[in-house]
Protein backbone atom coordinates (compact mmCIF):
# COMPACT_ATOMS: atom_id res chain seq x y z
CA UNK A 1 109.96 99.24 97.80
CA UNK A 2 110.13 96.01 96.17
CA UNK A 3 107.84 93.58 95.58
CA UNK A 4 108.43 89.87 93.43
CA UNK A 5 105.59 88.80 91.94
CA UNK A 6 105.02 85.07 90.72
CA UNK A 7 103.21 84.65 87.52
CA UNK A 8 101.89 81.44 86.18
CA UNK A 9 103.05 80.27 83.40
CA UNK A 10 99.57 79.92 81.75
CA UNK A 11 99.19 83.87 82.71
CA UNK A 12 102.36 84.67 81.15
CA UNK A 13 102.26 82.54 77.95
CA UNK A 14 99.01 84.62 76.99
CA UNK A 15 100.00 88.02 77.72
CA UNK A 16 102.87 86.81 75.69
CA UNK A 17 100.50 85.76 72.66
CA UNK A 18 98.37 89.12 73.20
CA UNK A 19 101.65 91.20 72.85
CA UNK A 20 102.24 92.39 75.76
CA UNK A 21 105.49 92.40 77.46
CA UNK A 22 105.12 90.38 80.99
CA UNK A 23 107.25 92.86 82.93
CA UNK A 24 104.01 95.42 82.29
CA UNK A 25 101.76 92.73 84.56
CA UNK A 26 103.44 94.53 87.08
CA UNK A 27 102.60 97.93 86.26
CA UNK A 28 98.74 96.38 86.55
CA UNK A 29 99.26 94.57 89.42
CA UNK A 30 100.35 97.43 91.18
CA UNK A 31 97.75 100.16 89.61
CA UNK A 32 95.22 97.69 90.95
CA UNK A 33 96.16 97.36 94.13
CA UNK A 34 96.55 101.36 94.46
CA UNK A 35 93.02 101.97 93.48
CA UNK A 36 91.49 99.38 95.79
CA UNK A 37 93.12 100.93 98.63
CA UNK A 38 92.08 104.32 97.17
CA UNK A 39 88.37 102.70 97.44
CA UNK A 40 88.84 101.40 100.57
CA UNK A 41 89.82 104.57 101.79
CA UNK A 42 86.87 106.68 100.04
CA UNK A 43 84.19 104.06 101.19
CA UNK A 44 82.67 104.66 104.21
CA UNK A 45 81.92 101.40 106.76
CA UNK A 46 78.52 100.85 107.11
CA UNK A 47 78.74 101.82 110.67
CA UNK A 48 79.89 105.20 109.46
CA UNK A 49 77.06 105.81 107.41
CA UNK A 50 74.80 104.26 110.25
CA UNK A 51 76.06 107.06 112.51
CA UNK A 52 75.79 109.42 109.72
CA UNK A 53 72.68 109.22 109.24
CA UNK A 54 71.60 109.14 112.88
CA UNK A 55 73.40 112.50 113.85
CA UNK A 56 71.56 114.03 110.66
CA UNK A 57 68.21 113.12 112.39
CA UNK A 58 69.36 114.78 115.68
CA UNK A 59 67.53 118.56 116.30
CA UNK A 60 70.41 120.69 117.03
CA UNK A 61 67.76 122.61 119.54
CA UNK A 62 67.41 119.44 121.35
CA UNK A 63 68.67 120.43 125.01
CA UNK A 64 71.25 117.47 126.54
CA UNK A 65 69.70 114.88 128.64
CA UNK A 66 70.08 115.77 132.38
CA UNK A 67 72.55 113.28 134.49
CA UNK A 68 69.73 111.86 136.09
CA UNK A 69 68.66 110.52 132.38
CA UNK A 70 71.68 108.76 131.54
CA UNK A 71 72.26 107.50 135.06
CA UNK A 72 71.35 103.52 136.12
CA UNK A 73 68.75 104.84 138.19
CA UNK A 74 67.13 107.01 135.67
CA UNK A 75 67.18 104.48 133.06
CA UNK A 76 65.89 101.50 134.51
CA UNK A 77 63.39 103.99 136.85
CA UNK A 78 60.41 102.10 135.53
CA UNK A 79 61.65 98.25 136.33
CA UNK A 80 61.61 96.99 140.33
């Protein structure tokens, strides 16, 4: 794969007074954009955690809600 990357000139003129070579901004750029995909990928959404932690709470022993429960007449049962 290749990818061009444009460096200011500012950028470049002091990694060139701190010694370092400007072709090794690329060897940076690229470690830093592999470890925040790596942390994307290890971070769960808040959603997931959210669901997470609402499965944890569930009683395994808990028997399944009947069809009735979960149908439009057994849910709204108590409004006219």
């Amino acid at each position: 794969m290749t990818m061009t990357i444009e460096i200011p000139d500012d950028l470049a003129a002091r990694v060139t007074a701190a010694g370092l070579p400007v072709a090794e901004l690329n060897r940076f750029a690229v470690a830093g954009i592999a470890a925040a995909i790596e942390e994307t990928r290890s971070t769960p959404l808040p959603w997931e955690d959210f669901f997470a932690a609402m499965i944890e709470g569930i009683d395994p022993d808990q028997p399944p809600l009947s069809d009735y429960a979960i149908s439009r007449e057994g849910i709204y049962e108590d409004h006219p």
